[in-house]
C-alpha atoms as a PDB file:
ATOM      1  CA  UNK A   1      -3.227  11.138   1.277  1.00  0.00           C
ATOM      2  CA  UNK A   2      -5.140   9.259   4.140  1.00  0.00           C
ATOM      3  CA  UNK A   3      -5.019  11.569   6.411  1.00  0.00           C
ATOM      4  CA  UNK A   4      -8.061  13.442   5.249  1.00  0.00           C
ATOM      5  CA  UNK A   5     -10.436  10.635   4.937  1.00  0.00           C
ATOM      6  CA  UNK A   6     -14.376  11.249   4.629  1.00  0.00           C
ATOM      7  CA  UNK A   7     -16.332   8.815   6.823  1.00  0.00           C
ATOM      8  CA  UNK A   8     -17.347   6.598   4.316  1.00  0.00           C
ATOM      9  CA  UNK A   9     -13.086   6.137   3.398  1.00  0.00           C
ATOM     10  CA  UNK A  10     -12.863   5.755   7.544  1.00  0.00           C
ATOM     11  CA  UNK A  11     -15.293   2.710   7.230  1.00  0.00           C
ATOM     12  CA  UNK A  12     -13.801   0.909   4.289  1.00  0.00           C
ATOM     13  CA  UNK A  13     -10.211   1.540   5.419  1.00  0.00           C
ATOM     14  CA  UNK A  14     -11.529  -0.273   8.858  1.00  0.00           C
ATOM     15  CA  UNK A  15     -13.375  -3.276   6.970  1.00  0.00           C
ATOM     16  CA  UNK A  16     -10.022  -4.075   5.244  1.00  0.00           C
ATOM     17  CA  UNK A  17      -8.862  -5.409   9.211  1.00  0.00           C
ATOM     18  CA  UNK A  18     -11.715  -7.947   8.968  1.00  0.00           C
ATOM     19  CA  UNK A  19     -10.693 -11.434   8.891  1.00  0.00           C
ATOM     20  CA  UNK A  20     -11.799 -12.190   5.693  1.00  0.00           C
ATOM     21  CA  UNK A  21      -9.953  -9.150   4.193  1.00  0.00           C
ATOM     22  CA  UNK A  22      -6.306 -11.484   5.264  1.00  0.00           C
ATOM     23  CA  UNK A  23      -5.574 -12.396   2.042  1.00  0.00           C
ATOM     24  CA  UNK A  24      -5.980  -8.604   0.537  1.00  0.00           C
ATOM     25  CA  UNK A  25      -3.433  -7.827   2.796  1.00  0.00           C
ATOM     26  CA  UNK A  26      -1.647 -10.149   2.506  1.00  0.00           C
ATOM     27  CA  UNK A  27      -1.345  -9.549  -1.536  1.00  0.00           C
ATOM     28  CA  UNK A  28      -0.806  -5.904  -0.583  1.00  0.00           C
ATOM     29  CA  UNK A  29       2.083  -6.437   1.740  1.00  0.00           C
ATOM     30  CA  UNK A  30       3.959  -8.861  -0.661  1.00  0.00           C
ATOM     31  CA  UNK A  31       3.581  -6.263  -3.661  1.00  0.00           C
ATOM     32  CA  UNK A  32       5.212  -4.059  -1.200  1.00  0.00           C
ATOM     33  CA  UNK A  33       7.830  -6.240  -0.673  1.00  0.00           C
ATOM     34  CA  UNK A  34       8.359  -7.121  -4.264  1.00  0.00           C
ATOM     35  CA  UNK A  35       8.727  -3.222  -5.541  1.00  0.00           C
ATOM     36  CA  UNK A  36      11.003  -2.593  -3.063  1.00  0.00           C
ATOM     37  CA  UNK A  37      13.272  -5.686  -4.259  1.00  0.00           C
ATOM     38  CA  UNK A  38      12.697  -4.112  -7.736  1.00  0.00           C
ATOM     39  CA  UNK A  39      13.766  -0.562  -7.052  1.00  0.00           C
ATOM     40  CA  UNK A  40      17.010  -1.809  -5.801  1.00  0.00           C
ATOM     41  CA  UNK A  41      17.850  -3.049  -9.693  1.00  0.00           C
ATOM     42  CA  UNK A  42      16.002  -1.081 -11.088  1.00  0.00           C
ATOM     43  CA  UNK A  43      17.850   0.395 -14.574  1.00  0.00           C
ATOM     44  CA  UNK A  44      16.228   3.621 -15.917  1.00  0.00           C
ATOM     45  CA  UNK A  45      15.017   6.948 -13.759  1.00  0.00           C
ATOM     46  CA  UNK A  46      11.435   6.042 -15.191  1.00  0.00           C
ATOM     47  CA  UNK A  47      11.264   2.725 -13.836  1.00  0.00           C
ATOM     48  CA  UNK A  48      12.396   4.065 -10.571  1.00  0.00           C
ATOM     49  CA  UNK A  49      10.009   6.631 -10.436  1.00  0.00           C
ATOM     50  CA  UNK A  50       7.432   4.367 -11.225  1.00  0.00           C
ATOM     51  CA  UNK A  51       8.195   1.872  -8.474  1.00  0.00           C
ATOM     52  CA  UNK A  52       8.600   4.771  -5.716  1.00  0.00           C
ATOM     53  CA  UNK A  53       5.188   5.530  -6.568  1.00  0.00           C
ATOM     54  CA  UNK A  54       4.118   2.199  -6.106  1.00  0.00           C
ATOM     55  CA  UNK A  55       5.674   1.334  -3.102  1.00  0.00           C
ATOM     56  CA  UNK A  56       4.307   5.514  -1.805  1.00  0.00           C
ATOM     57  CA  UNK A  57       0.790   4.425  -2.367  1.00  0.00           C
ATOM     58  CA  UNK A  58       0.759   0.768  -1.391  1.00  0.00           C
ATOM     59  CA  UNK A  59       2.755   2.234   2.435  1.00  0.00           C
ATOM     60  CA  UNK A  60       0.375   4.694   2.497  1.00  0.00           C
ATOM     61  CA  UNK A  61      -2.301   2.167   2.779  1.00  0.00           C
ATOM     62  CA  UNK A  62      -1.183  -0.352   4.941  1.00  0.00           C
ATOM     63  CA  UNK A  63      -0.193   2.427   7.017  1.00  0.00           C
ATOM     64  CA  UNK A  64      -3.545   3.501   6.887  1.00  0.00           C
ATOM     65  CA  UNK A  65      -5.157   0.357   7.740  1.00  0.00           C
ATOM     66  CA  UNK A  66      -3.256  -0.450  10.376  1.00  0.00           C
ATOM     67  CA  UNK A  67      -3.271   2.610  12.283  1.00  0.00           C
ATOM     68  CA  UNK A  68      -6.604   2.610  12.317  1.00  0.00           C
END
């Protein structure tokens, strides 16, 4: 999903390692870590399709943003 960024993605995806972008990151990593606590109880197919979603998108951007 972010590997096909258009310049204007590029730039925003960079921003989000400025200083005052901690605390985003911060919120991102810990809803991370909180989905992937959930999945692990997690009682119905739906809800873990849900939450592998979550945790999919919310990787892929961290991943994004720090490999940048």
């Amino acid at each position: 999903m972010f590997n096909r960024l258009t310049d204007q993605q590029r730039r925003a995806v960079e921003r989000c390692k400025a200083p005052e972008m901690a605390a985003f990151l911060d919120m991102l990593t810990a809803a991370l870590a909180a989905a992937q606590g959930k999945i692990a109880v997690a009682d119905t197919f739906v809800e873990v399709s849900r939450l592998q979603g979550q945790i999919a998108v919310l990787s892929g951007l961290l991943g994004a943003i720090n490999a940048r």
